[in-house]
N, C-alpha and C. Protein backbone atom coordinates (compact mmCIF):
# COMPACT_ATOMS: atom_id res chain seq x y z
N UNK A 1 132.30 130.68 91.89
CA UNK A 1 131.99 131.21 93.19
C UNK A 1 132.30 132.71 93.18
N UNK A 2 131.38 133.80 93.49
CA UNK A 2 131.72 134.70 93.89
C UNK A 2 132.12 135.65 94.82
N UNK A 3 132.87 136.06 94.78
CA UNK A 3 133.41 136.97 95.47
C UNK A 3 133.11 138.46 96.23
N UNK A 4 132.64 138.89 97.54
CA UNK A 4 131.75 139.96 97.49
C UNK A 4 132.34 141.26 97.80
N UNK A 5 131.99 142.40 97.57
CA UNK A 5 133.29 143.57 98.50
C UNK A 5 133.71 143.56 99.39
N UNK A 6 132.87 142.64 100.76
CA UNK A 6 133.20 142.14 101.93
C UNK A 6 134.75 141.50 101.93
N UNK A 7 134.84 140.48 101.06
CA UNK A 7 136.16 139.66 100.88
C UNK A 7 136.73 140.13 100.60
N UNK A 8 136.49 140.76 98.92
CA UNK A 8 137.73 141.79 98.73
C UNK A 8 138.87 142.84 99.38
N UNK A 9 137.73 143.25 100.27
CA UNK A 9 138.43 144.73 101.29
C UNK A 9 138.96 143.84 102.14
N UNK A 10 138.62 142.64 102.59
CA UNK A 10 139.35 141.97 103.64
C UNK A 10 140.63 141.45 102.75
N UNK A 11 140.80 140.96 101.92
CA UNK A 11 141.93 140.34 101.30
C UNK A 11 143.29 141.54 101.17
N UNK A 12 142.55 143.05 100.28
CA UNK A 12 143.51 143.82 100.67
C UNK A 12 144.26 144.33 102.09
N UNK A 13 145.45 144.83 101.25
CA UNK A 13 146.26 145.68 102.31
C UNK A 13 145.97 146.69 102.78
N UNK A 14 145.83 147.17 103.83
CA UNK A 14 145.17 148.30 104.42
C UNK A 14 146.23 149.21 104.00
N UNK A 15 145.68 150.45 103.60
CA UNK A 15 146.31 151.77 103.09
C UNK A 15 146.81 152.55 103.56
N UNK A 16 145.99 151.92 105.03
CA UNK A 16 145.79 153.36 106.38
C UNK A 16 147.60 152.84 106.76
N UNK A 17 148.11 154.50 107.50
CA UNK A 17 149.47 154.27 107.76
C UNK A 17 148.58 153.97 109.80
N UNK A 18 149.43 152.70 110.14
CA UNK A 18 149.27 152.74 111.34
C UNK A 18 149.95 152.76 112.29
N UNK A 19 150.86 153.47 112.69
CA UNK A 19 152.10 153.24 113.56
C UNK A 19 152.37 152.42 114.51
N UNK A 20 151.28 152.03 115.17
CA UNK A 20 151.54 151.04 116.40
C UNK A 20 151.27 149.59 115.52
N UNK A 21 150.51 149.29 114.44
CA UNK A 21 150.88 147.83 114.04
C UNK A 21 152.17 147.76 113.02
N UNK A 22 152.63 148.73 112.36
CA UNK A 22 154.31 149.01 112.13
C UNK A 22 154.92 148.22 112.97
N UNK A 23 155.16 148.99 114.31
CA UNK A 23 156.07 148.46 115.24
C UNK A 23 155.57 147.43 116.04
N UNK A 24 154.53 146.77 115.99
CA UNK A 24 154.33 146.03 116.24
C UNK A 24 154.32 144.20 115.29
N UNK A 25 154.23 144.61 114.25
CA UNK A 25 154.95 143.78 113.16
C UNK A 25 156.85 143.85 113.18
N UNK A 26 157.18 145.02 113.58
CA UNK A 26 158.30 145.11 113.36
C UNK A 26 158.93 144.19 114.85
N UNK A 27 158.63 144.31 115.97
CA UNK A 27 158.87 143.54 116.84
C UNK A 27 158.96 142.11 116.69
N UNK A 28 157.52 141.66 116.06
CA UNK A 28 157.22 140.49 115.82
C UNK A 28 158.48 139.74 115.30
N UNK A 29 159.34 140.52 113.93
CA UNK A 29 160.27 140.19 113.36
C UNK A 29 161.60 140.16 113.77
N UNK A 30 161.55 140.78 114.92
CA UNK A 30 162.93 141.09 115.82
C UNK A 30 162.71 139.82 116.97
N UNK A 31 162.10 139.59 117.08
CA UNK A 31 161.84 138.21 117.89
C UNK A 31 162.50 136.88 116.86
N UNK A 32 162.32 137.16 115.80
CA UNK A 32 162.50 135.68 114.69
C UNK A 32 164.34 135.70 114.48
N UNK A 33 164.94 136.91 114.53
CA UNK A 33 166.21 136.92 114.41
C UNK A 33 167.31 136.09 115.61
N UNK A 34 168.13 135.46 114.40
CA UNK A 34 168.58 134.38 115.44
C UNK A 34 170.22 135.89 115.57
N UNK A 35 170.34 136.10 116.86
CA UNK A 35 171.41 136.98 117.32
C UNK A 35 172.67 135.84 117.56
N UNK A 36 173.68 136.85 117.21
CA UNK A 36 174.96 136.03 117.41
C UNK A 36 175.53 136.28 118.95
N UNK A 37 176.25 135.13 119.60
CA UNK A 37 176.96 135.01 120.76
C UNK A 37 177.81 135.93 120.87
N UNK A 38 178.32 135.99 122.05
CA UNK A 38 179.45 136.71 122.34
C UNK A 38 180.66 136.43 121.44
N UNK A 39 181.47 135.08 121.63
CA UNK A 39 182.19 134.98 121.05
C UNK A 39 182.54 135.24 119.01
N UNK A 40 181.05 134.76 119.11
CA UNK A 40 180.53 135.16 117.47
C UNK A 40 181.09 136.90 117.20
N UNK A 41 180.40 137.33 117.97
CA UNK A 41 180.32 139.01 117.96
C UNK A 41 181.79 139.87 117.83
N UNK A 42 182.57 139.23 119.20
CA UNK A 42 184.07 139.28 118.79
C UNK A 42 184.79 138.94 117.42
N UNK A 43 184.48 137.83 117.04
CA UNK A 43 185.44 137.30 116.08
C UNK A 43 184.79 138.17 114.58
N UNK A 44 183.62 138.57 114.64
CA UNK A 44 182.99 138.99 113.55
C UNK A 44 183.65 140.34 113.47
N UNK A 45 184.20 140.96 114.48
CA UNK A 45 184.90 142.45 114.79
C UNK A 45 186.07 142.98 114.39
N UNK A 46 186.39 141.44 115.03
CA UNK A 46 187.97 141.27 114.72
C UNK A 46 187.90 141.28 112.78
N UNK A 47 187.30 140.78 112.49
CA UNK A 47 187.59 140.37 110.68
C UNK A 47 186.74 141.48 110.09
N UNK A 48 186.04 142.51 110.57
CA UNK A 48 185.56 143.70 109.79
C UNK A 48 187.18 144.48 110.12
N UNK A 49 187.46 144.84 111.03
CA UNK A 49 188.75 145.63 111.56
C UNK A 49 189.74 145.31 110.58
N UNK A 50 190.14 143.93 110.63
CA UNK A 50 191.04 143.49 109.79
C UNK A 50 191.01 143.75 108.04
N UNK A 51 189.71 143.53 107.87
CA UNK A 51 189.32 143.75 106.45
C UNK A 51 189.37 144.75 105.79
N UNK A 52 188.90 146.17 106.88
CA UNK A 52 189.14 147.61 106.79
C UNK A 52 190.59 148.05 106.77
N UNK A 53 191.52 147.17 107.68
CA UNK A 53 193.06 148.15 107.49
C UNK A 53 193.28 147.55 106.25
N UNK A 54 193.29 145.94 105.89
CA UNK A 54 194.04 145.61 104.74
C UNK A 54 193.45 146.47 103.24
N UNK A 55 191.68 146.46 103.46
CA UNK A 55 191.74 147.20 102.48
C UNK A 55 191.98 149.11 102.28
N UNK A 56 192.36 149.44 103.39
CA UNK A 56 192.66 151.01 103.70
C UNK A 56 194.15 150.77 103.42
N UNK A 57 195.02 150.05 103.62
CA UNK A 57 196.55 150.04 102.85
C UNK A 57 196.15 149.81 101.57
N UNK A 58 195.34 149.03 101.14
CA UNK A 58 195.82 148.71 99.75
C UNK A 58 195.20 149.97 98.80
N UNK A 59 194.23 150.86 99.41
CA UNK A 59 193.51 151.82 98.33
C UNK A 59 194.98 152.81 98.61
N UNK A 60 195.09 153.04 99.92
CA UNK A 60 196.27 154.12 99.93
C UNK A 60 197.31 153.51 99.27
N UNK A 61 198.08 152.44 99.28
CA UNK A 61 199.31 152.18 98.71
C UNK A 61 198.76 152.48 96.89
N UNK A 62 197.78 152.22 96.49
CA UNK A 62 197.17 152.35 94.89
C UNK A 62 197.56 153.99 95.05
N UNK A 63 197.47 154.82 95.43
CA UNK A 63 196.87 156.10 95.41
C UNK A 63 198.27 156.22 95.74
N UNK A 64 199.14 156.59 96.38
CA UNK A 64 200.98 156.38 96.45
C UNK A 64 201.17 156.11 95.27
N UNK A 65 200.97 155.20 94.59
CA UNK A 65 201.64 154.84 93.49
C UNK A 65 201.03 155.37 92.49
N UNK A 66 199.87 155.59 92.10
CA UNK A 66 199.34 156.36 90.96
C UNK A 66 199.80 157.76 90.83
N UNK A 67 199.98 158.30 92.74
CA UNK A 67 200.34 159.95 92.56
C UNK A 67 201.74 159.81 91.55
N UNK A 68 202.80 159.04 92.37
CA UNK A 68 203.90 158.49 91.88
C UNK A 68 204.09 158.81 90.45
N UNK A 69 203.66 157.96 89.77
CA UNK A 69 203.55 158.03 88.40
C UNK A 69 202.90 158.85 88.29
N UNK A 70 202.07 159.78 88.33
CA UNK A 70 201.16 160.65 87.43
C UNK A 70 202.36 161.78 87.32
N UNK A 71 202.88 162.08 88.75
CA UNK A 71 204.09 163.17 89.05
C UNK A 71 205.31 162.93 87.66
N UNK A 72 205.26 161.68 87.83
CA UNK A 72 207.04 161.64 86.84
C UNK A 72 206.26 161.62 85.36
N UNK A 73 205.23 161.39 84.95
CA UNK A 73 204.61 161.46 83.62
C UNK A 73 204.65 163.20 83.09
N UNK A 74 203.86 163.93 84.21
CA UNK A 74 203.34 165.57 83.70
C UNK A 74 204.97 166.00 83.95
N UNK A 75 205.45 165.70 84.98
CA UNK A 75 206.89 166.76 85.29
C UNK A 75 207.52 166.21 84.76
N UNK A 76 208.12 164.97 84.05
CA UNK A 76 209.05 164.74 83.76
C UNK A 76 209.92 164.56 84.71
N UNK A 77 209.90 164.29 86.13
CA UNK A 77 210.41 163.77 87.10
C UNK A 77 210.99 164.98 87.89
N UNK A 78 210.42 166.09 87.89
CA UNK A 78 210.67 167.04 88.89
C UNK A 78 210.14 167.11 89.85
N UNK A 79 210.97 167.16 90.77
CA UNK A 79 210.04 166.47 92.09
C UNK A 79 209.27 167.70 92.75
């Protein structure tokens, strides 16, 4: 069976930039997203927050302790 340029050009992706079917595809897809609850939203806040201090002590406490040692290695412990 053949195939004619008619089909072809219809099968492709249009090239053309079109801004209003952009955002209008893009809507389409913002409709399909399942959004989280309130309570969801909180608790999801709470455990980024949490996740950020524990890991903001632990890079700083690394970085304390590396200065630490790097100091008593080059100086020989002169403070």
């Amino acid at each position: 069976m053949a195939v004619t340029a008619d089909k072809r050009a219809e099968q492709r992706p249009s090239s053309e930039f079109a801004p209003a079917r952009f955002l209008r595809e893009v809507f389409e897809e913002l409709r399909k997203v399942v959004w989280p609850t309130g309570p969801e939203l909180y608790r999801y806040t709470l455990i980024v927050i949490f996740t950020v201090i524990l890991l903001g002590a632990f890079i700083g406490g690394t970085d304390y302790l590396l200065t630490t040692i790097a100091k008593r290695v080059i100086y020989n412990g002169a403070p």
